[in-house]
N, C-alpha and C. Protein backbone atom coordinates (compact mmCIF):
# COMPACT_ATOMS: atom_id res chain seq x y z
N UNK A 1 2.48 -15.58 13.84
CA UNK A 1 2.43 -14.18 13.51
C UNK A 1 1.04 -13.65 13.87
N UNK A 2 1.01 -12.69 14.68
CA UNK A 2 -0.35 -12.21 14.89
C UNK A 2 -0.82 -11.08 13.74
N UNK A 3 -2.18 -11.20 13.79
CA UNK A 3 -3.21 -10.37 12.75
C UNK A 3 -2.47 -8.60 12.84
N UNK A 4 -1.84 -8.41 14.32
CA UNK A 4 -1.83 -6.74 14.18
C UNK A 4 -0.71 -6.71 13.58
N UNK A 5 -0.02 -7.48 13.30
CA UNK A 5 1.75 -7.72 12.91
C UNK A 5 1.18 -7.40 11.40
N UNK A 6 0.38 -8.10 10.75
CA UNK A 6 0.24 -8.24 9.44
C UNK A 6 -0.32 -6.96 9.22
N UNK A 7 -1.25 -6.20 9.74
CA UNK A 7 -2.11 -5.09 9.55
C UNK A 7 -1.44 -3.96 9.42
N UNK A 8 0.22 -4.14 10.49
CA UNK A 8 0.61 -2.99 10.90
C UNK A 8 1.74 -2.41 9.12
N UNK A 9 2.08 -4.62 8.76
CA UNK A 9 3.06 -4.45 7.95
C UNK A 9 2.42 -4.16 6.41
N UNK A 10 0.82 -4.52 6.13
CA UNK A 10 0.31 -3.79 5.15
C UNK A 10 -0.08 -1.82 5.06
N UNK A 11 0.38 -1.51 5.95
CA UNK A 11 -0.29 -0.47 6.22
C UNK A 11 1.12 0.37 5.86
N UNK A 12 2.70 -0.22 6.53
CA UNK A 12 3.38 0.27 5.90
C UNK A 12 3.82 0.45 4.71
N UNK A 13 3.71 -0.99 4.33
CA UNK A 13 3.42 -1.22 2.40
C UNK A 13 2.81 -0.18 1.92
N UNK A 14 1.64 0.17 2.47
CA UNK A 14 0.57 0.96 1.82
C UNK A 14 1.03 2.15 1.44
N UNK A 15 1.96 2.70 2.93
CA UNK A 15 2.45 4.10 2.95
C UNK A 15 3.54 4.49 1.90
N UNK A 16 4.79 3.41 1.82
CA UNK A 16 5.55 3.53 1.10
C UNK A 16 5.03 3.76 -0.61
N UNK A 17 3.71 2.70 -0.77
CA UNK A 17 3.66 2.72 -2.09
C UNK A 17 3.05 4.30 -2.40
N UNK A 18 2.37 4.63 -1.35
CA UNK A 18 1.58 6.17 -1.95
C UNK A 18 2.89 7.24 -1.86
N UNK A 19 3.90 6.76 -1.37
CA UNK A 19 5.52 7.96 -1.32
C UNK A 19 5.76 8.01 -2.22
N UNK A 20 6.12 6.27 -3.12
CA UNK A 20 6.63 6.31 -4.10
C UNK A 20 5.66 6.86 -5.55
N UNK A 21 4.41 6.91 -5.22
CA UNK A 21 3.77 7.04 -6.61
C UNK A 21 3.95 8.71 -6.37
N UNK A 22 3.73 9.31 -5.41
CA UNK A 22 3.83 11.08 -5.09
C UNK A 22 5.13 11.22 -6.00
N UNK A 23 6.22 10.66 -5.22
CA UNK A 23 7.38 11.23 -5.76
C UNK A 23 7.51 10.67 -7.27
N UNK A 24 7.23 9.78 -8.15
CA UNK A 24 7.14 9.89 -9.44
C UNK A 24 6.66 10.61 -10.20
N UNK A 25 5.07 10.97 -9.46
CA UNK A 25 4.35 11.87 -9.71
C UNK A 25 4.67 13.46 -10.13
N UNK A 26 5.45 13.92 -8.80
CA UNK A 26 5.80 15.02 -8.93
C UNK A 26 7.21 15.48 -9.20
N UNK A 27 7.82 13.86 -9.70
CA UNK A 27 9.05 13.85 -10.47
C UNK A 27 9.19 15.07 -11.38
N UNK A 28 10.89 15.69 -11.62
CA UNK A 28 11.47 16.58 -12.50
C UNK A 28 11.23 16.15 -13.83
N UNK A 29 10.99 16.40 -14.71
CA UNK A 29 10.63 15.58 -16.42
C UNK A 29 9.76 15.55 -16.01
N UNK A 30 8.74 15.56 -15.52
CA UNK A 30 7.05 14.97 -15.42
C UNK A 30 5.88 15.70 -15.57
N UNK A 31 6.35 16.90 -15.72
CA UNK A 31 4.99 18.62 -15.67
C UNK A 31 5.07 18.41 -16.92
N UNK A 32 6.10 18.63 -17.80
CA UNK A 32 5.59 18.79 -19.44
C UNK A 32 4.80 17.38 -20.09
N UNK A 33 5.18 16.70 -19.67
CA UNK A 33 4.32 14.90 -20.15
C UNK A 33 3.18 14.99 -19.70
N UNK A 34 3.06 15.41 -18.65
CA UNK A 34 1.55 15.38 -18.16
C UNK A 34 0.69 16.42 -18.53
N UNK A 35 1.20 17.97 -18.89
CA UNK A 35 0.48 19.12 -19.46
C UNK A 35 0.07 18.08 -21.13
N UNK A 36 1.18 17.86 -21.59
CA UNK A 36 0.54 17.43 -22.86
C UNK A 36 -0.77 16.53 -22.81
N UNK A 37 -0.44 15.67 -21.87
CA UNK A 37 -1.82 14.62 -21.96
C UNK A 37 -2.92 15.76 -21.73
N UNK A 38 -3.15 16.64 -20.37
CA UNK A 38 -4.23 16.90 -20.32
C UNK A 38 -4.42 17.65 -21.49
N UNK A 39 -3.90 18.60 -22.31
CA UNK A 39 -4.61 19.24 -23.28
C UNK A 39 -4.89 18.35 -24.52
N UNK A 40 -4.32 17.06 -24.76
CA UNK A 40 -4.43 16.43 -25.71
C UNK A 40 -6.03 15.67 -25.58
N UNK A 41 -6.80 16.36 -24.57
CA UNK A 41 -8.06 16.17 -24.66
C UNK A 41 -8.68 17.38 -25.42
N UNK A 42 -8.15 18.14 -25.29
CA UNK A 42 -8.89 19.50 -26.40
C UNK A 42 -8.64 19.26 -27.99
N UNK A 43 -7.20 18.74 -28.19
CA UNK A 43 -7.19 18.33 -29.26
C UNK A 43 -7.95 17.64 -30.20
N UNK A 44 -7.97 16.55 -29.51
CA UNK A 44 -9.10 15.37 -29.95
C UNK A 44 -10.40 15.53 -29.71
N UNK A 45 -11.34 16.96 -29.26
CA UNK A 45 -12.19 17.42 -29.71
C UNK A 45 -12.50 18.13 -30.91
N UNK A 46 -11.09 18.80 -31.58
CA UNK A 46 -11.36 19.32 -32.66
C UNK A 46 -11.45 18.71 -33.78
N UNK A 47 -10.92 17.27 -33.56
CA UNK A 47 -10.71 16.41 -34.84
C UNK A 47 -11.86 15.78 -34.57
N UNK A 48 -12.45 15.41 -33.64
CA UNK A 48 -13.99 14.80 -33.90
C UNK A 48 -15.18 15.60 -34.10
N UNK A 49 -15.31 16.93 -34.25
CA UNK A 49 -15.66 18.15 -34.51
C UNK A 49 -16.35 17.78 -35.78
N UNK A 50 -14.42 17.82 -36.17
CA UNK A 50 -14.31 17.71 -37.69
C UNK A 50 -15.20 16.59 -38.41
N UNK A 51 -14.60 15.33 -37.72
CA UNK A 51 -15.16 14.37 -38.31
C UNK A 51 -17.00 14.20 -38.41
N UNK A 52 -16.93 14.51 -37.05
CA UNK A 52 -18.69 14.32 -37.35
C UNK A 52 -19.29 15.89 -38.39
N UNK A 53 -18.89 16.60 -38.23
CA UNK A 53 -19.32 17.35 -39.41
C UNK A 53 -18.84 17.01 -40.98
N UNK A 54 -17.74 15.99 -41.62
CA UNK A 54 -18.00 15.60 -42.40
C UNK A 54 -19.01 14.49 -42.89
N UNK A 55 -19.23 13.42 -41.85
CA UNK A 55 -20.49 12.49 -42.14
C UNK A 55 -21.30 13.45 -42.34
N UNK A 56 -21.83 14.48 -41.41
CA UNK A 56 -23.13 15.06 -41.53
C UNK A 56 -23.49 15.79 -43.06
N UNK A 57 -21.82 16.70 -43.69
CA UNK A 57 -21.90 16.88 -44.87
C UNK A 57 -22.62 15.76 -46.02
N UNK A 58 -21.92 14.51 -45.76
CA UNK A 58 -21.83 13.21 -46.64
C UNK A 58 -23.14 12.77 -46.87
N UNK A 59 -23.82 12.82 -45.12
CA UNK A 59 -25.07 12.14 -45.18
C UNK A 59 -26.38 13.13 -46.13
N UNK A 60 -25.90 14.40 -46.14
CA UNK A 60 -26.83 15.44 -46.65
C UNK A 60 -26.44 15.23 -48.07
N UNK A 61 -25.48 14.75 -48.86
CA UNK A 61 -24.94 14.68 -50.03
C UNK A 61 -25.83 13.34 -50.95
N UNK A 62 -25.88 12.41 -49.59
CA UNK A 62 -26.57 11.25 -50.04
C UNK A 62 -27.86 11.32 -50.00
N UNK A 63 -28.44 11.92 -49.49
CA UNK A 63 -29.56 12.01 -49.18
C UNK A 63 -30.11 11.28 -48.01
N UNK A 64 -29.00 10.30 -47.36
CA UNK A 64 -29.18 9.56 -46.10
C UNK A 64 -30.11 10.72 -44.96
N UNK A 65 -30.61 9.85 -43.83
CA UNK A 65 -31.44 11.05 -42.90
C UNK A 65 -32.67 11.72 -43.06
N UNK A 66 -33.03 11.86 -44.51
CA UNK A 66 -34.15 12.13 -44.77
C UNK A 66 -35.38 11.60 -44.44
């Protein structure tokens, strides 16, 4: 088997696999799953918001930080 045989047959591999991840990608069912993830990064800013402003309450309560 020559080297261009192998090069030519990874290269088609290659192609197919980037078809198949596109078309999962931009699969029907797939816009609302994926909107959620990205905003579920805003989310989880407000709850760590939260959280570090309760230590900061706590630590001022204790007198910690001083």
């Amino acid at each position: 088997m020559d080297v261009n045989i192998v090069r030519e047959l990874v290269m088609v591999f290659g192609f197919c696999a980037f078809i198949g991840v596109a078309v999962w990608a931009y699969g029907p069912g797939r816009k609302s799953r994926f909107e959620r993830a990205a905003l579920s990064v805003f989310q989880d800013d407000d709850r760590d918001a939260l959280s570090v402003a309760e230590m900061v309450v706590r630590a001022r309560r204790t007198g910690e930080g001083d």
